[in-house]
N, C-alpha and C. Protein backbone atom coordinates (compact mmCIF):
# COMPACT_ATOMS: atom_id res chain seq x y z
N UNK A 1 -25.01 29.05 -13.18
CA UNK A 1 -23.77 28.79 -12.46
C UNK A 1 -23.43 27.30 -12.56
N UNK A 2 -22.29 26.92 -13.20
CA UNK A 2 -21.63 25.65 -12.70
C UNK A 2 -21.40 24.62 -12.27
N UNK A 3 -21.75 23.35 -12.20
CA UNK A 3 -21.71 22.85 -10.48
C UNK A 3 -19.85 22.14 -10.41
N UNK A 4 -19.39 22.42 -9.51
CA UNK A 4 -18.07 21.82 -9.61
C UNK A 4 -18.15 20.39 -9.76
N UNK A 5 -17.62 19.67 -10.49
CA UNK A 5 -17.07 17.95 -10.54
C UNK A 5 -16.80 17.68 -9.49
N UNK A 6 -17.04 16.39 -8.74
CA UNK A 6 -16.18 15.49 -7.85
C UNK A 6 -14.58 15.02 -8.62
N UNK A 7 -13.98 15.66 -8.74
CA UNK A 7 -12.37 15.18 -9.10
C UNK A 7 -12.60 13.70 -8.95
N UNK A 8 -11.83 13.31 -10.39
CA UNK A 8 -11.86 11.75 -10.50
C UNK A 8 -11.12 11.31 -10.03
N UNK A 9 -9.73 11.34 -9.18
CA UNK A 9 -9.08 11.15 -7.91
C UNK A 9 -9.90 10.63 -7.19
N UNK A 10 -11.02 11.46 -6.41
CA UNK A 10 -11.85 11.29 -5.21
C UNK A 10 -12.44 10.00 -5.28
N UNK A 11 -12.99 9.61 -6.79
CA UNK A 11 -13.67 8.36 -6.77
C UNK A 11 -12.92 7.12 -6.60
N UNK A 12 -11.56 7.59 -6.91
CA UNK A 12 -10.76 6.02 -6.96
C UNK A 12 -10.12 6.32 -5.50
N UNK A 13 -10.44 7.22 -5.04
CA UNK A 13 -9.79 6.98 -3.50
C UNK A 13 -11.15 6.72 -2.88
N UNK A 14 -11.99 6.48 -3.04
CA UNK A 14 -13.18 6.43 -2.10
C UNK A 14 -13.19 4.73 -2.64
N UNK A 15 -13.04 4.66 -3.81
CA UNK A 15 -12.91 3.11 -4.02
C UNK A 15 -12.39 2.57 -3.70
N UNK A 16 -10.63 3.29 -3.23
CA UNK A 16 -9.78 2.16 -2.71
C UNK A 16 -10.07 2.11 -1.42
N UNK A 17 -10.88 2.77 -0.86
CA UNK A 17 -11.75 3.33 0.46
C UNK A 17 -12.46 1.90 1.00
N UNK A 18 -13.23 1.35 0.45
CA UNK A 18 -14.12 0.72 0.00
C UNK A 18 -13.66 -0.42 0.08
N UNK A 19 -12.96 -0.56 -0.81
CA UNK A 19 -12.27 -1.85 -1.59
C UNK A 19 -11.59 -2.20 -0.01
N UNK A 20 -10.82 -1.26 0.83
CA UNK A 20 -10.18 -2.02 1.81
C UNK A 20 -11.12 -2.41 2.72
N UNK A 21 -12.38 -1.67 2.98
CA UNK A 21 -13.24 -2.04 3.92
C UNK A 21 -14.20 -3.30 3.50
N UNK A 22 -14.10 -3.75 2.45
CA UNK A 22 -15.02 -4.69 2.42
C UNK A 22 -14.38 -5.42 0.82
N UNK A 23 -13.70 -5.29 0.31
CA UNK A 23 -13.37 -6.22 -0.50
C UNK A 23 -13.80 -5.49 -2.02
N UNK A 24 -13.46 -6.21 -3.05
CA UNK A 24 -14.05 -5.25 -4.49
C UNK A 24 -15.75 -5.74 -4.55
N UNK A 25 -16.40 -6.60 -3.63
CA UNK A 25 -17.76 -6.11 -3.88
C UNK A 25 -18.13 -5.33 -3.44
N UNK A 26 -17.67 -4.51 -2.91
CA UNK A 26 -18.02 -3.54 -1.81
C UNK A 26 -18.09 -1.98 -2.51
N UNK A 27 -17.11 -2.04 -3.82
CA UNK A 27 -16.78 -1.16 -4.76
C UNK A 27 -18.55 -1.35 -5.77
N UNK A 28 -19.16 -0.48 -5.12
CA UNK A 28 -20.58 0.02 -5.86
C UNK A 28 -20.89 1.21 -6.48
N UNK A 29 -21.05 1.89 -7.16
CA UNK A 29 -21.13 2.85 -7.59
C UNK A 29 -22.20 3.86 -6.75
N UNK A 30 -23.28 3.46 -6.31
CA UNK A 30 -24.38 4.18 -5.58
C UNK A 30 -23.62 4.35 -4.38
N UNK A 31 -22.91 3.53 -3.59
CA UNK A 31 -22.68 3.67 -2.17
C UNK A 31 -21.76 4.77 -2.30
N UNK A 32 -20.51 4.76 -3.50
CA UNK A 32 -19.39 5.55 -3.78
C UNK A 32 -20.19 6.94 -3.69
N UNK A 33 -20.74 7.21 -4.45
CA UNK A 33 -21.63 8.33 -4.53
C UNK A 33 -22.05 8.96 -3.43
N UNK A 34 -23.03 7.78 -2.36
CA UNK A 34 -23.34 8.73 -1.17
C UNK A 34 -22.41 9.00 -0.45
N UNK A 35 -21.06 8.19 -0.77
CA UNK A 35 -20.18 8.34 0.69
C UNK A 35 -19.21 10.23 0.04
N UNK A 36 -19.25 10.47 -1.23
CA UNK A 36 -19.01 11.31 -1.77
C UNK A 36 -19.63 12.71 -1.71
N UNK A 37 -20.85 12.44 -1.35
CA UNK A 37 -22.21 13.29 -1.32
C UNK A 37 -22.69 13.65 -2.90
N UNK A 38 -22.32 12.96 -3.88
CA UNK A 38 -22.63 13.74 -4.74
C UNK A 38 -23.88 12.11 -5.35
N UNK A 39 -24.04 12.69 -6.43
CA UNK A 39 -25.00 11.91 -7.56
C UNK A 39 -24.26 11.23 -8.28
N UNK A 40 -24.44 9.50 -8.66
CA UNK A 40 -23.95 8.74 -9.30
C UNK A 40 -23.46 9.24 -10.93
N UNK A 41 -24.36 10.33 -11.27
CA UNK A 41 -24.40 11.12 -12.47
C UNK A 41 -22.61 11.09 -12.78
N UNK A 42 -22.33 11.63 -12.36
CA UNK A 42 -20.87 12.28 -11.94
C UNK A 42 -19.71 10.97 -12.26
N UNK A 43 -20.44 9.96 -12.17
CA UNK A 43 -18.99 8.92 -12.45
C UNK A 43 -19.11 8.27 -13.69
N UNK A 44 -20.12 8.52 -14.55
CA UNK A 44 -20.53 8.33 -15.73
C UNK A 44 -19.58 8.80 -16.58
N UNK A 45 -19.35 10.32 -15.87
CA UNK A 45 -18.31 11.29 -16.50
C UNK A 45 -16.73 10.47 -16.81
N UNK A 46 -16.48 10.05 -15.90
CA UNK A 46 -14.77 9.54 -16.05
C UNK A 46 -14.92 7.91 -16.21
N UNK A 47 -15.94 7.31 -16.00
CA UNK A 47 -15.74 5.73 -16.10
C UNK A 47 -16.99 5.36 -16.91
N UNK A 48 -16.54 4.68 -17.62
CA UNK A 48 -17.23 3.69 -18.37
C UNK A 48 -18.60 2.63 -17.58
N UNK A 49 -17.83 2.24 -16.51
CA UNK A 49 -18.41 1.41 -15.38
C UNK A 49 -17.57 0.83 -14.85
N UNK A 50 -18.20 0.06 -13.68
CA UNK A 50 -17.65 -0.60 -12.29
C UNK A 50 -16.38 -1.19 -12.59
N UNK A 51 -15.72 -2.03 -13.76
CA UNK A 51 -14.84 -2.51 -14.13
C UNK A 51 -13.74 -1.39 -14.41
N UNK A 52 -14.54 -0.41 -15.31
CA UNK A 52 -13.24 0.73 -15.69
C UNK A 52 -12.54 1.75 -13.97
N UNK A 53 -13.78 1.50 -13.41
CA UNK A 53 -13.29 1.96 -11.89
C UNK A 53 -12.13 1.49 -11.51
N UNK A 54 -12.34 0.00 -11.30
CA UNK A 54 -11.49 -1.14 -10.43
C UNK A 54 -10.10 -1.32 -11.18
N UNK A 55 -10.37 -1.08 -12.52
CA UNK A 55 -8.83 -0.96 -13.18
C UNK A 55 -8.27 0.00 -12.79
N UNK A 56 -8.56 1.13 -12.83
CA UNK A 56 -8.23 2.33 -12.68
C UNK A 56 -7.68 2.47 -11.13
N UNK A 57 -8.49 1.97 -9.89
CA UNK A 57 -8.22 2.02 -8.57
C UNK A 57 -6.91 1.33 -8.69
N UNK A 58 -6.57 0.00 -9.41
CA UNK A 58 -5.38 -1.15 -9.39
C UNK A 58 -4.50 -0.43 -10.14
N UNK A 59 -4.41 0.27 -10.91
CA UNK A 59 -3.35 0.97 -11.63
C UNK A 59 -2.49 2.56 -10.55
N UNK A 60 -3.72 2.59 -10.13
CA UNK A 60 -3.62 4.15 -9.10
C UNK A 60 -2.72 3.55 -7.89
N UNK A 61 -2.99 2.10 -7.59
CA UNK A 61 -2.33 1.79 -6.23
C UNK A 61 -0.73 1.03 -6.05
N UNK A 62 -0.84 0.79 -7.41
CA UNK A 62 0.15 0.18 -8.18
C UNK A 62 1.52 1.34 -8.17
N UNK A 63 0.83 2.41 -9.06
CA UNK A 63 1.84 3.21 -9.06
C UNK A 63 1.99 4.41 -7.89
N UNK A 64 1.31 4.18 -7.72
CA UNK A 64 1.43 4.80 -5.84
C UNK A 64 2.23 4.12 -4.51
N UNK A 65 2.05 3.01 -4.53
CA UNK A 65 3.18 2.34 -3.89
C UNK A 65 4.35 1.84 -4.31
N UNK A 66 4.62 1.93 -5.22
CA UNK A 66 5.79 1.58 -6.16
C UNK A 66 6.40 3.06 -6.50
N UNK A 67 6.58 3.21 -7.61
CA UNK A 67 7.08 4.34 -7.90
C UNK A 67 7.15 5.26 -7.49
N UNK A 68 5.71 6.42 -7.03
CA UNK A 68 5.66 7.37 -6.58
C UNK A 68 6.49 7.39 -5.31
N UNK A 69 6.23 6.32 -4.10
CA UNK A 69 6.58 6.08 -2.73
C UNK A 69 7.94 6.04 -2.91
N UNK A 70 8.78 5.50 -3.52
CA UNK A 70 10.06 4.99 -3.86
C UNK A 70 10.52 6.29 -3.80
N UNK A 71 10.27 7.31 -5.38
CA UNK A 71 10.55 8.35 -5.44
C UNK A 71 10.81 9.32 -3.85
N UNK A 72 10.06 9.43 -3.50
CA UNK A 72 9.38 9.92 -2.18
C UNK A 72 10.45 9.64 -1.22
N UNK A 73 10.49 8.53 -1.03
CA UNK A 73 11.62 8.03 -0.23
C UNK A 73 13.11 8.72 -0.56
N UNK A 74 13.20 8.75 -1.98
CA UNK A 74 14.21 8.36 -2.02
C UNK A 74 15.30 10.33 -2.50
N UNK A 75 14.01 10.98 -2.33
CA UNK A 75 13.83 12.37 -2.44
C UNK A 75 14.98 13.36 -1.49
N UNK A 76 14.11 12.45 -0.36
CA UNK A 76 14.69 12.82 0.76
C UNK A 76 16.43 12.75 1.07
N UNK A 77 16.77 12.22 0.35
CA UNK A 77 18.27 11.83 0.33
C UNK A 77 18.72 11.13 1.25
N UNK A 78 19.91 10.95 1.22
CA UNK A 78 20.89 10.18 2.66
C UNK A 78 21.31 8.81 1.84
N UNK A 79 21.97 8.27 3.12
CA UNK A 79 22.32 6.93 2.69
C UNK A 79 21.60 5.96 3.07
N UNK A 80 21.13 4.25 2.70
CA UNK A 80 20.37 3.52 2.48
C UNK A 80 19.37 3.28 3.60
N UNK A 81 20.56 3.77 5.17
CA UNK A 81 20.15 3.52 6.39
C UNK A 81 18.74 4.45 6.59
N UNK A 82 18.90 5.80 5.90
CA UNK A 82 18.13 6.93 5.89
C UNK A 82 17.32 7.12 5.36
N UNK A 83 17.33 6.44 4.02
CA UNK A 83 16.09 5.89 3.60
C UNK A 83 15.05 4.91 3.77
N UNK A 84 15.79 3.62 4.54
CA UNK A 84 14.85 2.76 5.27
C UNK A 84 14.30 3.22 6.05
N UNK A 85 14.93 4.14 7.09
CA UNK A 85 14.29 4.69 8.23
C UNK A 85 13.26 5.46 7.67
N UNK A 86 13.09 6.19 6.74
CA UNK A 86 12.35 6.88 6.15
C UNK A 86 11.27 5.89 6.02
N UNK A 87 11.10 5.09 4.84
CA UNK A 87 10.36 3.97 4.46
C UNK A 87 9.70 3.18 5.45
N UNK A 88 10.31 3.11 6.25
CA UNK A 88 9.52 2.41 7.53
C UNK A 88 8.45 3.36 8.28
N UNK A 89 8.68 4.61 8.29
CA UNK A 89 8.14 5.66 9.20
C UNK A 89 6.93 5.54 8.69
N UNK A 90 7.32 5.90 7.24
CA UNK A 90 6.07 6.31 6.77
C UNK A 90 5.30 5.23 5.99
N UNK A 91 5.31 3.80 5.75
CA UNK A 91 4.49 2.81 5.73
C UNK A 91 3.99 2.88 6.94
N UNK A 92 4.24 2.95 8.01
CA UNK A 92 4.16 2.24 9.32
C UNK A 92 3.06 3.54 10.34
N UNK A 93 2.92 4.53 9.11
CA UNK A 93 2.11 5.86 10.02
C UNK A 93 0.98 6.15 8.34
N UNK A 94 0.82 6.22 7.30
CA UNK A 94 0.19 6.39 6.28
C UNK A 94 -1.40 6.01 6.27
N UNK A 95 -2.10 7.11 6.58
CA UNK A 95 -3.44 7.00 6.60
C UNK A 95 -4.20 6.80 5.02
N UNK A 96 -3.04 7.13 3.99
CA UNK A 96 -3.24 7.76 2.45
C UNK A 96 -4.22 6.18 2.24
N UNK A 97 -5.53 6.17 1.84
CA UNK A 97 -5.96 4.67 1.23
C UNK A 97 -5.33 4.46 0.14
N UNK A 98 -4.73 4.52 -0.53
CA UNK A 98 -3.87 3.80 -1.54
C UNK A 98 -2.76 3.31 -0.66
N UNK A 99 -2.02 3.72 0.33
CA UNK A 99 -0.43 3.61 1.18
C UNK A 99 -0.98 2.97 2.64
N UNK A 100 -2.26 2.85 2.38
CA UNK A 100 -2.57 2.06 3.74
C UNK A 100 -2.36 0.53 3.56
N UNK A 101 -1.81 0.03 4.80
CA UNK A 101 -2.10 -1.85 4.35
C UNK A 101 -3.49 -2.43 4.77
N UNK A 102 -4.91 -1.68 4.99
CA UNK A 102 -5.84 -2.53 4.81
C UNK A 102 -6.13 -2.55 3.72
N UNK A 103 -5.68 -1.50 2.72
CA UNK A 103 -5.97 -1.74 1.26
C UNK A 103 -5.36 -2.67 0.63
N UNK A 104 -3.46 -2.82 1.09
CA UNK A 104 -2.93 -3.99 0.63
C UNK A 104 -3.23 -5.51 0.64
N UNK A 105 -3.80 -5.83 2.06
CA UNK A 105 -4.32 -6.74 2.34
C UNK A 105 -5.84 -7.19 1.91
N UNK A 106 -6.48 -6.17 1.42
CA UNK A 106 -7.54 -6.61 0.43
C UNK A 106 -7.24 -6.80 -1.08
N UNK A 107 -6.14 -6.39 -1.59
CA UNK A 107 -5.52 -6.59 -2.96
C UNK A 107 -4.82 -8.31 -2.84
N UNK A 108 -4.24 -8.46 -1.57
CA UNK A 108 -3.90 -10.14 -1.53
C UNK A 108 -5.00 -10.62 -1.71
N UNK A 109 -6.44 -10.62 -1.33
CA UNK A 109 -7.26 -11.52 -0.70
C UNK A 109 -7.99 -11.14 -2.72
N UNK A 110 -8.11 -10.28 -2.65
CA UNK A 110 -8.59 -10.25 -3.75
C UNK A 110 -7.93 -11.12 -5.49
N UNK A 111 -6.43 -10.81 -4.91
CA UNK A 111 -5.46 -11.49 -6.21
C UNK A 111 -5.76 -13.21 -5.96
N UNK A 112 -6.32 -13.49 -4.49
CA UNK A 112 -6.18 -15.10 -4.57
C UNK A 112 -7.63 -15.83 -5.51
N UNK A 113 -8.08 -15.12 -5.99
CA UNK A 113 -9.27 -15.20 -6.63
C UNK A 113 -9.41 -14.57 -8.03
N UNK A 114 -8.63 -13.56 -8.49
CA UNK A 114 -8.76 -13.06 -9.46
C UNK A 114 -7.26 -12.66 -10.31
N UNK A 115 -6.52 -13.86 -11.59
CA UNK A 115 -5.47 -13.83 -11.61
C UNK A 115 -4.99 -12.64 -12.31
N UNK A 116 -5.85 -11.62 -13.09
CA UNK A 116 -5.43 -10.40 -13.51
C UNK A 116 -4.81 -9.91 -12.04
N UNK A 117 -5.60 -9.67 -10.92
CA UNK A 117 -5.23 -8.91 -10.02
C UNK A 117 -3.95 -9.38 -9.25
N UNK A 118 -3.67 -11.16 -9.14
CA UNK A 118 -2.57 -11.13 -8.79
C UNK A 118 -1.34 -11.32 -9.36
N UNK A 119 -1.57 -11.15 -11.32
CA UNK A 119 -0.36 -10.32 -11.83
C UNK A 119 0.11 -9.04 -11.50
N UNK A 120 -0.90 -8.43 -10.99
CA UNK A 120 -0.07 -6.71 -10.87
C UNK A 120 0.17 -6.83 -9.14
N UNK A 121 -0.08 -7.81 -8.39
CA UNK A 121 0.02 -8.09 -7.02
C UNK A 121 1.60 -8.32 -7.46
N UNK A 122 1.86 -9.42 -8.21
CA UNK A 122 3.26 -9.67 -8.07
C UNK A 122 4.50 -8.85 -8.55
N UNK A 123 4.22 -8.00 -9.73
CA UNK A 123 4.75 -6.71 -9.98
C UNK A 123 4.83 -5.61 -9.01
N UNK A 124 4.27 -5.63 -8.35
CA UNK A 124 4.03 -4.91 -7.07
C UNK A 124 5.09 -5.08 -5.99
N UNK A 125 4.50 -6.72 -5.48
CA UNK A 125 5.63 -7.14 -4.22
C UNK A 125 7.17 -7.36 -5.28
N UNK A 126 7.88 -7.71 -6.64
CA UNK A 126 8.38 -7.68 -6.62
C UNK A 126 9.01 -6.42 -7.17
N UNK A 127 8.72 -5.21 -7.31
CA UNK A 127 9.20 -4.19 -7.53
C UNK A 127 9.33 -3.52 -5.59
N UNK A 128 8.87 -4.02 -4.58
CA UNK A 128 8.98 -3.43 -3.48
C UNK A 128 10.04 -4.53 -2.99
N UNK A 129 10.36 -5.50 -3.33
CA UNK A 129 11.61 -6.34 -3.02
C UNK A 129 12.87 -5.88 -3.70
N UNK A 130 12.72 -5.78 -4.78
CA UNK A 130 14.19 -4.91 -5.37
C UNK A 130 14.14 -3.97 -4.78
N UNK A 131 13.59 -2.88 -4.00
CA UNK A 131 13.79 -1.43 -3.53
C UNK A 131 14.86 -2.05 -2.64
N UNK A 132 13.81 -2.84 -1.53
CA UNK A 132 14.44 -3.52 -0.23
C UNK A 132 15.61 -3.95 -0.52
N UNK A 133 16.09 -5.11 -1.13
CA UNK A 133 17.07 -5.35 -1.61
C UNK A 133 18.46 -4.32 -2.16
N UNK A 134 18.21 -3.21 -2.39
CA UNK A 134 19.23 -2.45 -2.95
C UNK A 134 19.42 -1.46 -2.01
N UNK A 135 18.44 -1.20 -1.19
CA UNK A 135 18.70 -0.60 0.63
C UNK A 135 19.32 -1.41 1.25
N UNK A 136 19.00 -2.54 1.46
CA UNK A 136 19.60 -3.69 2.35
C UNK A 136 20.98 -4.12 1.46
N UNK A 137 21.43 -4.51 0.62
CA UNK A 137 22.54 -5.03 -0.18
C UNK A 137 23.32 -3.52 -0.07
N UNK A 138 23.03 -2.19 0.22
CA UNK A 138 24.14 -1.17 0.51
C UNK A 138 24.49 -1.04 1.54
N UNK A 139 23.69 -1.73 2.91
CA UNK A 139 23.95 -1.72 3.90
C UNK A 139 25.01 -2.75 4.66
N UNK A 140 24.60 -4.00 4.27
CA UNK A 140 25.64 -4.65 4.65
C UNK A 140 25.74 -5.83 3.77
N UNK A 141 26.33 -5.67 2.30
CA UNK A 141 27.05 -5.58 1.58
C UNK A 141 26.80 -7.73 1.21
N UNK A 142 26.39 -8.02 1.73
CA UNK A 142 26.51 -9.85 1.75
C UNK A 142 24.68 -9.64 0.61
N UNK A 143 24.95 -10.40 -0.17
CA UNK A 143 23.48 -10.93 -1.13
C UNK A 143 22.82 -11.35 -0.07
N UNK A 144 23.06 -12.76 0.56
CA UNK A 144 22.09 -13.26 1.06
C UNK A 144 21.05 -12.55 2.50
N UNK A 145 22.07 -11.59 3.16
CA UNK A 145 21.62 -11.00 4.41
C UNK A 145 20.45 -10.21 3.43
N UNK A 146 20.77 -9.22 2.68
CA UNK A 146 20.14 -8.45 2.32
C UNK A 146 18.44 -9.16 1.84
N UNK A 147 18.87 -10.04 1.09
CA UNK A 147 17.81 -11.38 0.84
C UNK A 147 16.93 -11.41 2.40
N UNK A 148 17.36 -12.20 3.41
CA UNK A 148 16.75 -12.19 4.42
C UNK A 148 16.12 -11.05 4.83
N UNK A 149 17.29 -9.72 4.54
CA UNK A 149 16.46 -8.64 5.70
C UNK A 149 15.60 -8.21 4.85
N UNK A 150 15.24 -8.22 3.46
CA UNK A 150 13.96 -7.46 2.92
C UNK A 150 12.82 -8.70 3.17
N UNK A 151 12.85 -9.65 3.09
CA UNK A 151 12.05 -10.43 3.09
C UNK A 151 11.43 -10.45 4.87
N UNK A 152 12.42 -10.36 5.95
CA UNK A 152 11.60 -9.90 7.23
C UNK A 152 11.17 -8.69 7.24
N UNK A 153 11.65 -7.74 6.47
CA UNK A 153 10.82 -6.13 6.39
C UNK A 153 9.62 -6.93 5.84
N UNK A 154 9.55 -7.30 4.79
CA UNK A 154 8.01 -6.99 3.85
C UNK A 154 6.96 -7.92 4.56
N UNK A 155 7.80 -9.09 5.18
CA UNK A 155 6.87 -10.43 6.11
C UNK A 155 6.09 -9.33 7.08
N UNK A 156 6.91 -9.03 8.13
CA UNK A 156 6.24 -7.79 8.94
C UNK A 156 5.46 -7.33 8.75
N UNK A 157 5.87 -6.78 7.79
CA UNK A 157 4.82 -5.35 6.92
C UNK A 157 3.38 -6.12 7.07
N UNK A 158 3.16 -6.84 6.37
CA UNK A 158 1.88 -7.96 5.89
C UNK A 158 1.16 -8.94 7.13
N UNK A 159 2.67 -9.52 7.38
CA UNK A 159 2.12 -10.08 8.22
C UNK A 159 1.71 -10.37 9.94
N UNK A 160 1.93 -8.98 10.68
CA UNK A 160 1.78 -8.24 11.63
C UNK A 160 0.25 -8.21 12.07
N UNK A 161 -0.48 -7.94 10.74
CA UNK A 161 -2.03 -7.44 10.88
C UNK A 161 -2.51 -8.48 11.46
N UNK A 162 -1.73 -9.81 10.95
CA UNK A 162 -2.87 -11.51 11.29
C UNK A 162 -2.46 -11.90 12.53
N UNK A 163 -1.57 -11.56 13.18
CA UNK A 163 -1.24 -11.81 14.54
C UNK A 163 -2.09 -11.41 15.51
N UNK A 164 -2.87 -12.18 16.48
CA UNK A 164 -3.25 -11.41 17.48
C UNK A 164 -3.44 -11.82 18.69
N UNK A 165 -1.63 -12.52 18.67
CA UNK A 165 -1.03 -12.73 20.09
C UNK A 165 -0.86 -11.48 20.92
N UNK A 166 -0.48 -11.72 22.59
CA UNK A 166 -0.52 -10.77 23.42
C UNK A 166 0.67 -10.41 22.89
N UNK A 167 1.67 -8.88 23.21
CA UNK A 167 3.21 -8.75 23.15
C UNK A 167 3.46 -8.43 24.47
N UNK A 168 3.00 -9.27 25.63
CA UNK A 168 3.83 -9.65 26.51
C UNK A 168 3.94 -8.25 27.18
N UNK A 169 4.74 -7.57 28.06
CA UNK A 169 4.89 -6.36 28.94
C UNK A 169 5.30 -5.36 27.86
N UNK A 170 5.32 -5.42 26.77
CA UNK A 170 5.44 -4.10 25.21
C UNK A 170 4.40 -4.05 24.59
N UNK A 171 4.12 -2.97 24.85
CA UNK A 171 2.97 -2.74 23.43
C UNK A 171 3.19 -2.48 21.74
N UNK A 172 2.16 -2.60 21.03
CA UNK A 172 2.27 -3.16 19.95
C UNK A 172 3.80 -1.53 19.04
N UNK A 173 3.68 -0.62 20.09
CA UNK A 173 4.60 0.34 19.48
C UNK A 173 6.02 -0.06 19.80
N UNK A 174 6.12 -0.37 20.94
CA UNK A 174 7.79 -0.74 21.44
C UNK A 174 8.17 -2.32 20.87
N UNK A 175 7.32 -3.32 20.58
CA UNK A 175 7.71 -4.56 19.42
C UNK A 175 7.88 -3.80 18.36
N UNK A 176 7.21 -2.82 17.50
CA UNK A 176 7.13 -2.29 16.07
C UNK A 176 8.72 -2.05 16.31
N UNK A 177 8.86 -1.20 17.40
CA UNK A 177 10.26 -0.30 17.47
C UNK A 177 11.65 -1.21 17.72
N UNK A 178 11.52 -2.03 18.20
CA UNK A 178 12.22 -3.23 18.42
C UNK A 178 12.66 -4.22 17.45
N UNK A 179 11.79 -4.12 16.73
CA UNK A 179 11.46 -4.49 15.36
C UNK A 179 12.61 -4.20 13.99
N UNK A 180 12.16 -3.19 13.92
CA UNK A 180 12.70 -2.07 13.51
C UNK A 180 14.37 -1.55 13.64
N UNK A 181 14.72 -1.26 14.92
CA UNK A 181 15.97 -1.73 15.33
C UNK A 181 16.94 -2.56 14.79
N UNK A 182 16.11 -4.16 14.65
CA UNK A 182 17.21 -5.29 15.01
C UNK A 182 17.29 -5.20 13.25
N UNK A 183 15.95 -5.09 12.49
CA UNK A 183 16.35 -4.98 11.00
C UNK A 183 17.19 -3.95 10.07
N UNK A 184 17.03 -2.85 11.05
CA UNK A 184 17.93 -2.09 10.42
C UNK A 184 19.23 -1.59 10.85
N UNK A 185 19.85 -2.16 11.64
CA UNK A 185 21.08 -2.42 12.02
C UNK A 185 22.10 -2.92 11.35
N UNK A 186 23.25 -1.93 11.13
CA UNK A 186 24.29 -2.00 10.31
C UNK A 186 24.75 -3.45 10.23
């Protein structure tokens, strides 16, 4: 009888698993394995080694937040307002480790050290700035607003996590929502 494969999916999501919890040294092949339950045997099968992994995880997250997400978004139909709202929901609730931002925020920390990684970092943020930009520039119609309002969406986005001031008599859901509001307002 058989034994079924660990789907090579599983490994680059357990990597990007990984990778957000502790950085790309953290991306080991033995640990991947136990956290998998299976035998290191198994990744021999689809990767070369630790490097062909980590490309592979950066290419997977790449086009997972970019394209695929976009698509996704943009699936749903409506007008620009309806799609931000969309886009926000679901960055802002996404457990997916590729669509999570502790993974994003280990891809910054990682690109400040490794300049392959923060070429596809910048292909990245600037393919998620033109989205913003062409949501925001249909909305209210001025270059420069639109300029501002993607650039406070994506600041947010990122930079929310490093904050860890009180929010005062709101909790961290009614600032998000507040948030949210004042940026996407006609």
């Amino acid at each position: 009888m058989a034994v079924a494969r660990t789907p090579r999916h599983r490994w680059i999501e357990e990597g990007l698993r990984a990778l957000a919890a502790g950085g790309p040294d953290a991306v080991r092949i033995e640990p991947l394995a136990q956290a998998l339950g299976v035998s290191k045997g198994g990744f021999y099968g689809y990767f070369a080694n630790r490097n062909a992994l980590l490309e592979e995880m950066l290419a997977h997250w790449e086009s997972e937040i970019t394209d695929t997400l976009i698509e996704r978004i943009d699936e749903g139909g409506g007008d620009a307002g309806d799609r931000l709202r969309r886009l926000y929901d679901f960055v802002s609730s996404s457990e997916a480790p590729t669509m999570g931002v502790t993974t994003d925020l280990a891809i910054r920390d990682w690109a400040r050290r490794d300049p392959a990684v923060a070429e596809l970092l910048r292909r990245v943020d600037n393919r998620r700035m033109d989205y913003l930009r062409e949501l925001f520039g249909a909305i209210c119609g001025d270059p420069d607003e639109a300029e501002a309002r993607s650039r406070l969406v994506f600041a947010s986005y990122i930079g929310e996590r490093f904050m860890v001031a009180d929010h005062g008599g709101s909790g961290p859901e009614g600032v998000a929502a507040a948030t949210r509001r004042l940026l996407l307002a006609p």
